[in-house]
Protein backbone atom coordinates (compact mmCIF):
# COMPACT_ATOMS: atom_id res chain seq x y z
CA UNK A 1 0.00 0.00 0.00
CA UNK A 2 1.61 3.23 -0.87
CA UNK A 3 0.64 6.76 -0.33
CA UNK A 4 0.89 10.52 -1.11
CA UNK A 5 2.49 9.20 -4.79
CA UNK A 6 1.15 12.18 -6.28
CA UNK A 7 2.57 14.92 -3.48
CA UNK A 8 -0.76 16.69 -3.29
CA UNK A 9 -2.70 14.37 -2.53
CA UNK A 10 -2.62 14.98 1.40
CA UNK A 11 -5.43 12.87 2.12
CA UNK A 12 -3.96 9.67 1.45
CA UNK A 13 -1.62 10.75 4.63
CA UNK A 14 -4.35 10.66 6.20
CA UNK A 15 -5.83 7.34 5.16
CA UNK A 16 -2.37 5.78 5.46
CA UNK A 17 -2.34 6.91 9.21
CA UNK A 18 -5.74 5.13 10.16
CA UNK A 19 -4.99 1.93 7.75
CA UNK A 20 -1.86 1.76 10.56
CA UNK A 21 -4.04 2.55 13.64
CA UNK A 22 -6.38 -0.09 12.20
CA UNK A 23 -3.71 -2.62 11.08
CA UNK A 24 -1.86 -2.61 14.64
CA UNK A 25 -5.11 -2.15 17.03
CA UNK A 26 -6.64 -5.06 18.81
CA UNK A 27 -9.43 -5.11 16.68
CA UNK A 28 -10.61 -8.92 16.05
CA UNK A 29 -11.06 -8.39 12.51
CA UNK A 30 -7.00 -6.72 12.47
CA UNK A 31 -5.70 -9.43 13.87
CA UNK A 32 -7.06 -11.93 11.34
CA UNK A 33 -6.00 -9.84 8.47
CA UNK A 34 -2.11 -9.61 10.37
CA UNK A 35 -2.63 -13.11 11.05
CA UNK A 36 -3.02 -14.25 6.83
CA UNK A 37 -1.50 -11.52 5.21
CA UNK A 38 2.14 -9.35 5.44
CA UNK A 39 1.40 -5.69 4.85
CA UNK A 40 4.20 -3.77 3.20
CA UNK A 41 3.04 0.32 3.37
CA UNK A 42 5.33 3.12 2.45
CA UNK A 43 3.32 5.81 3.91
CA UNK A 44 4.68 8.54 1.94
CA UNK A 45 6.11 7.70 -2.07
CA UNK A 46 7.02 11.05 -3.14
CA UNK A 47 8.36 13.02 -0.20
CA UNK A 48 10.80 14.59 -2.39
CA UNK A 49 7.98 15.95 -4.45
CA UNK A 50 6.00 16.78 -1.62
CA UNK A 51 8.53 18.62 0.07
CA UNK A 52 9.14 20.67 -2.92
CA UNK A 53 5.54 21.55 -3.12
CA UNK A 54 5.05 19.72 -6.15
CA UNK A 55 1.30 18.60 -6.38
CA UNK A 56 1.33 15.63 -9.28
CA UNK A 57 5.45 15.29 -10.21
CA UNK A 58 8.57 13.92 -8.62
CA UNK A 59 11.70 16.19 -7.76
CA UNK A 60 12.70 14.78 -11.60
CA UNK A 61 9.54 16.43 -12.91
CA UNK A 62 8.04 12.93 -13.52
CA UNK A 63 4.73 11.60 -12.82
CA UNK A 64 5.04 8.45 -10.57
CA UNK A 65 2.14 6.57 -11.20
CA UNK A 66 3.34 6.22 -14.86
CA UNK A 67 6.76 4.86 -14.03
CA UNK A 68 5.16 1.03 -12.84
CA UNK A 69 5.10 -0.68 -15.88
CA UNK A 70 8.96 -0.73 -16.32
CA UNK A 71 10.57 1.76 -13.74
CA UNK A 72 14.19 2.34 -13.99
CA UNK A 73 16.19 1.46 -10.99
CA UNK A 74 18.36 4.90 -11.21
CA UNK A 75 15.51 7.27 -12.32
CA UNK A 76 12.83 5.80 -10.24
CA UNK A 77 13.88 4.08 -7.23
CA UNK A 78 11.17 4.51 -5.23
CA UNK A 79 8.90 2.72 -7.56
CA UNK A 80 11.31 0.15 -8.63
CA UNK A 81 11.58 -0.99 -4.82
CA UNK A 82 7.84 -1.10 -4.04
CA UNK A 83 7.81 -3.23 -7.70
């Protein structure tokens, strides 16, 4: 599960933050899903672009989402790793 790919999307921090609270609470139904699955989050994808103030791009100028199908492991790490 990844959020804020696209840096203005600052909801997704906030639906990142409660899929957590959820995941690691003692809810029954939480502890069945940690129980069959492994959840890898990165909370935040793009903190270069969000820190920039970028609202759609990278630091590189380059849309994220559109990097999946064959990302580059020098121009895209951060989707390369979560691939």
């Amino acid at each position: 599960m990844t959020g804020r790919v696209h840096p203005g999307e600052s909801n997704s921090s906030y639906v990142m933050e409660g899929l957590i609270q959820f995941l690691v609470s003692g809810e029954a139904v939480a502890r069945a899903l940690r129980d069959r699955y492994v959840f890898k989050i990165v909370p935040m994808l793009n903190p270069d672009g969000v820190i920039v103030g970028n609202y759609r791009c990278s630091l590189s100028s380059h849309d994220l989402n559109r990097q999946y199908p064959n990302p580059s492991s020098k121009l895209f790490p951060e989707c390369f790793a979560v691939k």
